[in-house]
PDB file of N, CA and C in Angstrom:
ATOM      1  N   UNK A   1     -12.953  -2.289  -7.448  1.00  0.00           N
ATOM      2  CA  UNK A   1     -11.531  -2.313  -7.274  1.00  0.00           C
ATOM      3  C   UNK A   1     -11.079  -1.009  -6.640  1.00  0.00           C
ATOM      4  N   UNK A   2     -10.417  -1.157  -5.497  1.00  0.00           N
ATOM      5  CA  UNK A   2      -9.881   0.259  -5.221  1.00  0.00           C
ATOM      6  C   UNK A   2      -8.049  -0.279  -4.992  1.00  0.00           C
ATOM      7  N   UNK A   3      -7.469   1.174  -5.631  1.00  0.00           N
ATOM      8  CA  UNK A   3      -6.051   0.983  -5.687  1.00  0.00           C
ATOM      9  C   UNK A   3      -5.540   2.456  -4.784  1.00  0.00           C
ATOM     10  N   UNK A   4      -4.793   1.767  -3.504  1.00  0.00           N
ATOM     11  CA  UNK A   4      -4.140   3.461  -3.266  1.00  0.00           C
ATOM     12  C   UNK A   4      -2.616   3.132  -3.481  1.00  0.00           C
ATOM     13  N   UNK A   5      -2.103   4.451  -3.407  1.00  0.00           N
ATOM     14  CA  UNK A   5      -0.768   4.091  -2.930  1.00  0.00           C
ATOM     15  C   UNK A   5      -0.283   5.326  -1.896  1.00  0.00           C
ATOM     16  N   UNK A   6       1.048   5.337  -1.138  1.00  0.00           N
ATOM     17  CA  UNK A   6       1.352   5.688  -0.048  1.00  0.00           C
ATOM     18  C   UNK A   6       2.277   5.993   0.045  1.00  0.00           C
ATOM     19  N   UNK A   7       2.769   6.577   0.848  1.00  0.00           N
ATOM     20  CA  UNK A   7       4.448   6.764   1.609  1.00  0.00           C
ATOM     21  C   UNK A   7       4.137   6.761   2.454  1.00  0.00           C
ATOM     22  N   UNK A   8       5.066   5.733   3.331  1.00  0.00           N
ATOM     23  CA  UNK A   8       4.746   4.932   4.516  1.00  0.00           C
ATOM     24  C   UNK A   8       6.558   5.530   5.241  1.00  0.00           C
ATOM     25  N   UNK A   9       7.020   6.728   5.968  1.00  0.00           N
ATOM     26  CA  UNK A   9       7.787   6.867   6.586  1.00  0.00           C
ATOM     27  C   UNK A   9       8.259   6.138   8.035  1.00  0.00           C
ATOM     28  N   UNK A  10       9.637   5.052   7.939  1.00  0.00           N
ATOM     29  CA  UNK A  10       9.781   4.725   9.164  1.00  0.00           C
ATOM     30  C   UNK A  10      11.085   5.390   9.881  1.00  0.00           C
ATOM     31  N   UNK A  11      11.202   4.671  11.093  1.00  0.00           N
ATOM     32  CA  UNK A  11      12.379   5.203  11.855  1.00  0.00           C
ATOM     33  C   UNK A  11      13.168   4.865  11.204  1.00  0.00           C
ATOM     34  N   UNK A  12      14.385   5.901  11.485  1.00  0.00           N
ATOM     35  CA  UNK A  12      15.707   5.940  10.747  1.00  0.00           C
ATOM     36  C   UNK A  12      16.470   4.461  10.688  1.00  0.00           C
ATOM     37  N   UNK A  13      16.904   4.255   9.677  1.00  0.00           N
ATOM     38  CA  UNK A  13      17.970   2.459   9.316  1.00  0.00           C
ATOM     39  C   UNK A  13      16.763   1.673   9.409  1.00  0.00           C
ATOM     40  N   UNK A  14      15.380   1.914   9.409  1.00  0.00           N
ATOM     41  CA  UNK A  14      14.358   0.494   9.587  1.00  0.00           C
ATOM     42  C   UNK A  14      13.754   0.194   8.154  1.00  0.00           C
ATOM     43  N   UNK A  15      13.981   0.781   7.156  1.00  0.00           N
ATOM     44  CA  UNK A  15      13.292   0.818   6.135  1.00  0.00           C
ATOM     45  C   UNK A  15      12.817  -0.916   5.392  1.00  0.00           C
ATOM     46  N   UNK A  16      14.187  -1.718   5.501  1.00  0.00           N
ATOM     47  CA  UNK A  16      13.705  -3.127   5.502  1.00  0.00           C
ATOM     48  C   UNK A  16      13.153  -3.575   6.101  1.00  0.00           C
ATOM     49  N   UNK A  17      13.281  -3.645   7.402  1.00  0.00           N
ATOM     50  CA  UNK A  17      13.037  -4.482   8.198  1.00  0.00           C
ATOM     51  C   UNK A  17      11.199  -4.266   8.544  1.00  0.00           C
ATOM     52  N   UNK A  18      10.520  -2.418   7.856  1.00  0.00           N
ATOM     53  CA  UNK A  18       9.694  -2.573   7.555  1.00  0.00           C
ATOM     54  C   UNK A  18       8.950  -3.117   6.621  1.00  0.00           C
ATOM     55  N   UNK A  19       9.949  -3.219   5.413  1.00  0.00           N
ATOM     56  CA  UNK A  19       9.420  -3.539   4.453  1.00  0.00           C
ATOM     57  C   UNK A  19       8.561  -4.707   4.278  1.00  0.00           C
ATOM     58  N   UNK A  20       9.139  -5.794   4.842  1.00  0.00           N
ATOM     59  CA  UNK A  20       8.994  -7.173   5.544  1.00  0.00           C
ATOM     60  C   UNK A  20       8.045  -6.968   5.929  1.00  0.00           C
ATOM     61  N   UNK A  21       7.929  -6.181   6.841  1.00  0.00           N
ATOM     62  CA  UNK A  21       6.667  -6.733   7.820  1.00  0.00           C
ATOM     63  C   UNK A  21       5.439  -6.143   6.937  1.00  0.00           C
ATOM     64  N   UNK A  22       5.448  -5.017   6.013  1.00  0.00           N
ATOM     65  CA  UNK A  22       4.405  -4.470   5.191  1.00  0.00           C
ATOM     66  C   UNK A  22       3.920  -5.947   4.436  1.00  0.00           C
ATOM     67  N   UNK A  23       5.240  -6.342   3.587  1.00  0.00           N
ATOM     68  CA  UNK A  23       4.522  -7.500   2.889  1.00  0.00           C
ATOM     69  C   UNK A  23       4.029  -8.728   3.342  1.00  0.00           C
ATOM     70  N   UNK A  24       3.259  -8.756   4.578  1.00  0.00           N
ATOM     71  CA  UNK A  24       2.605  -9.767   5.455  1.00  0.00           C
ATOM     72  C   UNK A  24       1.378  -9.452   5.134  1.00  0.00           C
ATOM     73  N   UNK A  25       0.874  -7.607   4.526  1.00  0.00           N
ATOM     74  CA  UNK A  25      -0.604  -8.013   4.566  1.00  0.00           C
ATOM     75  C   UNK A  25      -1.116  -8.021   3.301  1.00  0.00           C
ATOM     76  N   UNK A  26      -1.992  -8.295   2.747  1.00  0.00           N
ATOM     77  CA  UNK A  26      -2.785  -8.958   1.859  1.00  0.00           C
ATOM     78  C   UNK A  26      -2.944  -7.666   0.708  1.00  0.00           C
ATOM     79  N   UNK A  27      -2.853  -7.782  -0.434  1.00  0.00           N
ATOM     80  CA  UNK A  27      -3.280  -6.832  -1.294  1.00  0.00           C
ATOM     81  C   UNK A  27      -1.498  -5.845  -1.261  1.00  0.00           C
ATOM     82  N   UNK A  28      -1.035  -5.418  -0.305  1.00  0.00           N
ATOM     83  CA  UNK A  28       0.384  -4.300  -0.310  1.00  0.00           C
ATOM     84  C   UNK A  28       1.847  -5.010  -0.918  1.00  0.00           C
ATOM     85  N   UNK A  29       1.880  -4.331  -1.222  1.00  0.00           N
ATOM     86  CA  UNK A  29       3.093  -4.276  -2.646  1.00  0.00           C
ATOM     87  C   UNK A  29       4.555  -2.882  -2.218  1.00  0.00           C
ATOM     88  N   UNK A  30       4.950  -2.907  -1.807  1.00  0.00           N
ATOM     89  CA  UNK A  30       6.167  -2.200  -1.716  1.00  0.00           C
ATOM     90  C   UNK A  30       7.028  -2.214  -2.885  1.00  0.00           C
ATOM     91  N   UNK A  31       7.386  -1.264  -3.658  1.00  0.00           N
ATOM     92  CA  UNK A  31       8.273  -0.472  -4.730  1.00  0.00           C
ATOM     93  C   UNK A  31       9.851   0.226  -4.870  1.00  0.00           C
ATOM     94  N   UNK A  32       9.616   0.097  -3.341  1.00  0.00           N
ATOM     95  CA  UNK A  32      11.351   1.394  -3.154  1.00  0.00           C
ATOM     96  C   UNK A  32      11.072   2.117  -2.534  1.00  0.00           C
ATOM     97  N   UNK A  33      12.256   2.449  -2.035  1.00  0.00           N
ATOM     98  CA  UNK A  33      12.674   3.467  -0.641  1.00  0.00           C
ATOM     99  C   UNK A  33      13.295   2.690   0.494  1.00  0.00           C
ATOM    100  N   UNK A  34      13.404   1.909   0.416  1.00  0.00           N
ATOM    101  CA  UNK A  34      13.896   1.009   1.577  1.00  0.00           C
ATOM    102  C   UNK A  34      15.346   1.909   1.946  1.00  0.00           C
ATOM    103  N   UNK A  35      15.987   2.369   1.544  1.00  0.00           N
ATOM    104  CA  UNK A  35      16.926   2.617   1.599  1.00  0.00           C
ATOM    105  C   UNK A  35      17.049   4.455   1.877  1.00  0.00           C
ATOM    106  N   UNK A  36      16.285   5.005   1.890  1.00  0.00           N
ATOM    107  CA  UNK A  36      15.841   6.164   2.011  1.00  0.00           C
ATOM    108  C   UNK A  36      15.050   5.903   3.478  1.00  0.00           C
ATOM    109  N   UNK A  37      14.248   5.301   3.689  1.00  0.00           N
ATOM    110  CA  UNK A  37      13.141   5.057   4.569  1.00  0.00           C
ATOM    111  C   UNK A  37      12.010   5.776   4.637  1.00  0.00           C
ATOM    112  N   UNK A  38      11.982   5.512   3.454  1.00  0.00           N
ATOM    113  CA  UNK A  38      10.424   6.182   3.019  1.00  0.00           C
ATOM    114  C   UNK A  38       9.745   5.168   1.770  1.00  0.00           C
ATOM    115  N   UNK A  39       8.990   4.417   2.244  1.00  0.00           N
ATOM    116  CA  UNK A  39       8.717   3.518   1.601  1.00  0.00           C
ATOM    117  C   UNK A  39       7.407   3.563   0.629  1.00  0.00           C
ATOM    118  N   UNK A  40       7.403   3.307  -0.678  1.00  0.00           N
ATOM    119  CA  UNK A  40       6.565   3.577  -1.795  1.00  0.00           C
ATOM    120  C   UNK A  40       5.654   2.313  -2.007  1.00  0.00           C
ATOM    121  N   UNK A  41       4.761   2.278  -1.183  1.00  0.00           N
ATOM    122  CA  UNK A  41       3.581   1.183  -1.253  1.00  0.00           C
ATOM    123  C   UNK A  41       1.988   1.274  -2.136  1.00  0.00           C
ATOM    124  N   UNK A  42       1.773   0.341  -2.629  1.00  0.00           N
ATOM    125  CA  UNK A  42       0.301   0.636  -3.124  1.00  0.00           C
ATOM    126  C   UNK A  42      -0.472  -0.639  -2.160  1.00  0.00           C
ATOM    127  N   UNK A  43      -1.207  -0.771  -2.087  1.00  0.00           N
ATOM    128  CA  UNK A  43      -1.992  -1.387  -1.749  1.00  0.00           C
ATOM    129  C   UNK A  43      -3.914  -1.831  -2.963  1.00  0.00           C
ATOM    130  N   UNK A  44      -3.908  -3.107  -3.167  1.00  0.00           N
ATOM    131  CA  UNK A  44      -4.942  -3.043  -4.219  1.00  0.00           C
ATOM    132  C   UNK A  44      -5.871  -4.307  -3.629  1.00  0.00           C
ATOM    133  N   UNK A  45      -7.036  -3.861  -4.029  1.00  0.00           N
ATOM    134  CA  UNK A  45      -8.125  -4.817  -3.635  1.00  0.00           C
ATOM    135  C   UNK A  45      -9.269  -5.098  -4.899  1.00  0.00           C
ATOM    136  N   UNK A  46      -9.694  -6.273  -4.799  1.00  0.00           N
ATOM    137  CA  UNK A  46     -11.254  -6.294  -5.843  1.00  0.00           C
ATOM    138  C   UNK A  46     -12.292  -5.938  -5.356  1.00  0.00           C
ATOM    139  N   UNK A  47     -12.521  -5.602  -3.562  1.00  0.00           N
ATOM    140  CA  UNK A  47     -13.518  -5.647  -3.482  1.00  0.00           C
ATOM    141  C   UNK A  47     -14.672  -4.008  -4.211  1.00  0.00           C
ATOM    142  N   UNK A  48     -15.753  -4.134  -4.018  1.00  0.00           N
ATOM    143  CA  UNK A  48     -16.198  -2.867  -4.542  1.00  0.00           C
ATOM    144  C   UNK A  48     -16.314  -1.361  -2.839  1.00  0.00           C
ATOM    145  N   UNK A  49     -15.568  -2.020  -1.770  1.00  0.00           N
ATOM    146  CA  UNK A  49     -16.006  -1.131  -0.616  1.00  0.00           C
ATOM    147  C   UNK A  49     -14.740  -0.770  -0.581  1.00  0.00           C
ATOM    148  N   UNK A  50     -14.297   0.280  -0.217  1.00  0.00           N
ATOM    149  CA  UNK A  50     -13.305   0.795   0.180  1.00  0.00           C
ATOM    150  C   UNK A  50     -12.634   0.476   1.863  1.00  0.00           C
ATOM    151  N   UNK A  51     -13.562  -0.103   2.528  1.00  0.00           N
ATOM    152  CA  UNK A  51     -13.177  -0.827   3.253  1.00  0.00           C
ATOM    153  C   UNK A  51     -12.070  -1.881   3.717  1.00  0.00           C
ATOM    154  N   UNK A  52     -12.260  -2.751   3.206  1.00  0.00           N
ATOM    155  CA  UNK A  52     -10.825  -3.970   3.669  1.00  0.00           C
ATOM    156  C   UNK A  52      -9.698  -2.528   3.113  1.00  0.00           C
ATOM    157  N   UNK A  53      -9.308  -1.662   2.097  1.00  0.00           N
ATOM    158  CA  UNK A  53      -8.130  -1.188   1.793  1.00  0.00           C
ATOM    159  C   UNK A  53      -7.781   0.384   3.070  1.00  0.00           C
ATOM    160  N   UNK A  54      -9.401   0.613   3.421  1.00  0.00           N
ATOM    161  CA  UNK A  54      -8.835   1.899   4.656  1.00  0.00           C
ATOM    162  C   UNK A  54      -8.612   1.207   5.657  1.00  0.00           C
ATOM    163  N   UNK A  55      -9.213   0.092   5.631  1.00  0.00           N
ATOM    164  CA  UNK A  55      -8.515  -0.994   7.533  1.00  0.00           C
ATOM    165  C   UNK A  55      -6.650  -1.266   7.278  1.00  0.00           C
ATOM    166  N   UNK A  56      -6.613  -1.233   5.678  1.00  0.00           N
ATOM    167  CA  UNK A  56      -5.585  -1.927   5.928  1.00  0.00           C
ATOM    168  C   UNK A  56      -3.996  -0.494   5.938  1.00  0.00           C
ATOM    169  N   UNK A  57      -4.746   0.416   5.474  1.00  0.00           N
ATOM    170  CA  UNK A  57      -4.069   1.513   5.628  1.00  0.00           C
ATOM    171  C   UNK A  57      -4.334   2.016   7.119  1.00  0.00           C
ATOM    172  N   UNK A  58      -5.015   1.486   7.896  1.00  0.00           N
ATOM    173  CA  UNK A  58      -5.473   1.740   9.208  1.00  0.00           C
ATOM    174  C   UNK A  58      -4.009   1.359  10.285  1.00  0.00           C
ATOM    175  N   UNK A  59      -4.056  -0.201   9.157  1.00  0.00           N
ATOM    176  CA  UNK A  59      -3.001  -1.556  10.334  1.00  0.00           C
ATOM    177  C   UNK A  59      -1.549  -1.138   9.862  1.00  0.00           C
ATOM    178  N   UNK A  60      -1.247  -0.265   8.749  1.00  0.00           N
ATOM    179  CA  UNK A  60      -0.239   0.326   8.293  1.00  0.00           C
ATOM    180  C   UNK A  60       0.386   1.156   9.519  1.00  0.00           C
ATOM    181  N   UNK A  61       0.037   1.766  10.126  1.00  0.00           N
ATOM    182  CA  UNK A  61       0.312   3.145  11.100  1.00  0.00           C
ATOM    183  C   UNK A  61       0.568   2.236  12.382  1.00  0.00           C
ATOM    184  N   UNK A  62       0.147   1.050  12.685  1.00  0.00           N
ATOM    185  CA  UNK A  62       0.223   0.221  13.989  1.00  0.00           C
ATOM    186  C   UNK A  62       1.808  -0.788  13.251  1.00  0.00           C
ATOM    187  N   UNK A  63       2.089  -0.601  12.551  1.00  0.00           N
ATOM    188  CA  UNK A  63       3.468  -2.093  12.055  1.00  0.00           C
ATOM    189  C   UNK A  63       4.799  -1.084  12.977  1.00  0.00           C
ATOM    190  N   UNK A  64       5.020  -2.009  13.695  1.00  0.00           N
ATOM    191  CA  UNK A  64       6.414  -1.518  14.346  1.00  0.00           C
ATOM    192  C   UNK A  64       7.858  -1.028  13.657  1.00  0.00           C
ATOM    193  N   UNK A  65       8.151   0.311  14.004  1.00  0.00           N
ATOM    194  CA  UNK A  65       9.020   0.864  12.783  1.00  0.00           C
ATOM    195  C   UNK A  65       8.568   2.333  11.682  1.00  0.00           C
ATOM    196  N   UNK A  66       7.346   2.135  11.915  1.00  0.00           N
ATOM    197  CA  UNK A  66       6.076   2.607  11.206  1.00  0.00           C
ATOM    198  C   UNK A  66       6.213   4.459  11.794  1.00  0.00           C
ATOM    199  N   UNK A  67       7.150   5.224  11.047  1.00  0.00           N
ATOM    200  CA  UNK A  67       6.155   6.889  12.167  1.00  0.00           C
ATOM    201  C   UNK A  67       5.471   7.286  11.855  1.00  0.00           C
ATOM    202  N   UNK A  68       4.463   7.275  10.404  1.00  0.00           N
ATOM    203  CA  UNK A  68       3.335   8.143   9.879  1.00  0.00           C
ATOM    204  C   UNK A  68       3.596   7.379   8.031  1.00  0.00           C
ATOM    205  N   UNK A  69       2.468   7.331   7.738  1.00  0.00           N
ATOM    206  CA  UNK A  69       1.704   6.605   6.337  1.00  0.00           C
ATOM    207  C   UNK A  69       0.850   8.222   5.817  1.00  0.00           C
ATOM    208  N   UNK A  70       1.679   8.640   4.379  1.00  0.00           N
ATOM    209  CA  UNK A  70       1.115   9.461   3.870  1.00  0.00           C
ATOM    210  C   UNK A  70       0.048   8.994   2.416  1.00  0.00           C
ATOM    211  N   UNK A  71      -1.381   9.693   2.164  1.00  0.00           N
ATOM    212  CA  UNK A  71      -2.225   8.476   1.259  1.00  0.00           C
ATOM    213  C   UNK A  71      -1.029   9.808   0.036  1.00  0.00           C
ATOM    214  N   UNK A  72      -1.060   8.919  -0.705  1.00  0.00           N
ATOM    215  CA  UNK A  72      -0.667   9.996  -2.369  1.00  0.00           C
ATOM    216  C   UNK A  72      -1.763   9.637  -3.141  1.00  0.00           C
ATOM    217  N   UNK A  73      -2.852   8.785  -3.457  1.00  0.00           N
ATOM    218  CA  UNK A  73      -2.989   8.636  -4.619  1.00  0.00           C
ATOM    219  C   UNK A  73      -4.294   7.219  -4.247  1.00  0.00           C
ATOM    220  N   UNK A  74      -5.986   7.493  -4.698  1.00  0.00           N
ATOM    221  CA  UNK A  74      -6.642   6.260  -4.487  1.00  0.00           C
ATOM    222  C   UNK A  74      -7.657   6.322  -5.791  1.00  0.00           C
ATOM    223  N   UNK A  75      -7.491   5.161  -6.556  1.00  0.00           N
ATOM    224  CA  UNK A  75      -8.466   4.729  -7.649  1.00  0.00           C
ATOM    225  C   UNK A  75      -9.722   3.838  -6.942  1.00  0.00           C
ATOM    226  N   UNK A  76     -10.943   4.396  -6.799  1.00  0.00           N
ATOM    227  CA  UNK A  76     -11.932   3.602  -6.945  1.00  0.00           C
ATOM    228  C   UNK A  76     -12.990   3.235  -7.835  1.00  0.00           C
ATOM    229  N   UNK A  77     -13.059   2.082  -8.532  1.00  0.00           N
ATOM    230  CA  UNK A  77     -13.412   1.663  -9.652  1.00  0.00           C
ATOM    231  C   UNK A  77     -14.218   0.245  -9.874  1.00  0.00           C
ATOM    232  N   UNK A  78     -15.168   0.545 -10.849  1.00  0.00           N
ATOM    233  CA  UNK A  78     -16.265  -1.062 -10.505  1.00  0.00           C
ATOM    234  C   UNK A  78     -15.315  -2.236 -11.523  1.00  0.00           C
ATOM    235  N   UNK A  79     -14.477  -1.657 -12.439  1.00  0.00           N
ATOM    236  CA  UNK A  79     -13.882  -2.971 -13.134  1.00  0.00           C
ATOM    237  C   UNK A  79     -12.703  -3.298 -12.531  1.00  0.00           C
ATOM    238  N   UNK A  80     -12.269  -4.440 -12.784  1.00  0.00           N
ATOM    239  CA  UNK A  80     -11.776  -5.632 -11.986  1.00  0.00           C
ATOM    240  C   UNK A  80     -10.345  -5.008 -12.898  1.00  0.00           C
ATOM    241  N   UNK A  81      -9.045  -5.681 -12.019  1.00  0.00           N
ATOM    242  CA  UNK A  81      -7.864  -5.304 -12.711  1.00  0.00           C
ATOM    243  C   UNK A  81      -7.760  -6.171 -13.793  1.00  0.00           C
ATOM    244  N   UNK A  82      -8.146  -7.593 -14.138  1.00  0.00           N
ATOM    245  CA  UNK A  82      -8.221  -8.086 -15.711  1.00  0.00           C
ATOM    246  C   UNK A  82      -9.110  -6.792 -16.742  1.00  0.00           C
ATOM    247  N   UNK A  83      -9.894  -6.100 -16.632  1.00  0.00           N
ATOM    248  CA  UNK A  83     -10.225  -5.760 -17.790  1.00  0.00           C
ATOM    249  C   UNK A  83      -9.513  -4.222 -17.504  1.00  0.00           C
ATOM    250  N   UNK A  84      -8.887  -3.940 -16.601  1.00  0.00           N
ATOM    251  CA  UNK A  84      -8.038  -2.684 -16.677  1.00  0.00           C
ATOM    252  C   UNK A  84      -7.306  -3.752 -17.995  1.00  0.00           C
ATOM    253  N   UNK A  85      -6.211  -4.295 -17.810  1.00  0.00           N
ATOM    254  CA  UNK A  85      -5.418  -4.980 -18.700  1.00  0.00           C
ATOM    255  C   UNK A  85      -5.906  -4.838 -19.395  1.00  0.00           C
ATOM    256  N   UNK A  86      -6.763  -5.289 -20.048  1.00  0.00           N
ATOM    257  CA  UNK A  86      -7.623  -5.615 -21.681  1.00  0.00           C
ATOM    258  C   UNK A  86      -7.415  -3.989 -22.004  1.00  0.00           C
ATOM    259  N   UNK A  87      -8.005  -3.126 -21.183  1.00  0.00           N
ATOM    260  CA  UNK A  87      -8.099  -2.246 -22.010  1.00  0.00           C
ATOM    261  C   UNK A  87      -6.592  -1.105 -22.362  1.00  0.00           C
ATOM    262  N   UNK A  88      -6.035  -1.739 -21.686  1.00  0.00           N
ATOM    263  CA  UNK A  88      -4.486  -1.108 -22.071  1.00  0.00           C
ATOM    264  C   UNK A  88      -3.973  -1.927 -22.998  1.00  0.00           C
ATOM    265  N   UNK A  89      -4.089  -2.998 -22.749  1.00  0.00           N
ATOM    266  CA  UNK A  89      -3.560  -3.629 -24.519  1.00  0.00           C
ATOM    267  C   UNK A  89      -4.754  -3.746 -25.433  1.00  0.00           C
TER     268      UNK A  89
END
């Protein structure tokens, strides 16, 4: 499982209209900022490669609207997000 999350800065007044287009790809989750335009994304995957989640922080920087994707923050981990759960409750 790898989990990052981001600040994904767009051009000024675009912050929705990125937002939208962020939640087209697979695994990304947007949180807030839309309104700021600085948008608070994680992005999460099962696989065990860090792969599919750096392509997709890759295709982040190409979304129109898009001026620069900062990483804040990446969990890489062999258990699956069900037994994260289990073990928080």
């Amino acid at each position: 499982m790898n989990i990052c999350s981001l600040i994904v800065h767009t051009k000024p007044t675009q912050g929705a209209e990125v937002c939208q287009r962020l939640l087209g790809f697979q695994g990304v989750e947007v949180h807030g900022g839309t309104e700021e335009d600085k948008l608070i994304v994680t992005i999460e995957d099962e696989g065990e490669s860090m792969s599919p989640v750096s392509d997709t922080m890759n295709a982040l920087r190409d979304v129109k609207g898009v001026v620069n994707t900062v990483l804040i923050y990446h969990y890489g981990g062999e258990e699956s997000m069900e037994e994260m759960n289990r073990e928080i409750n």
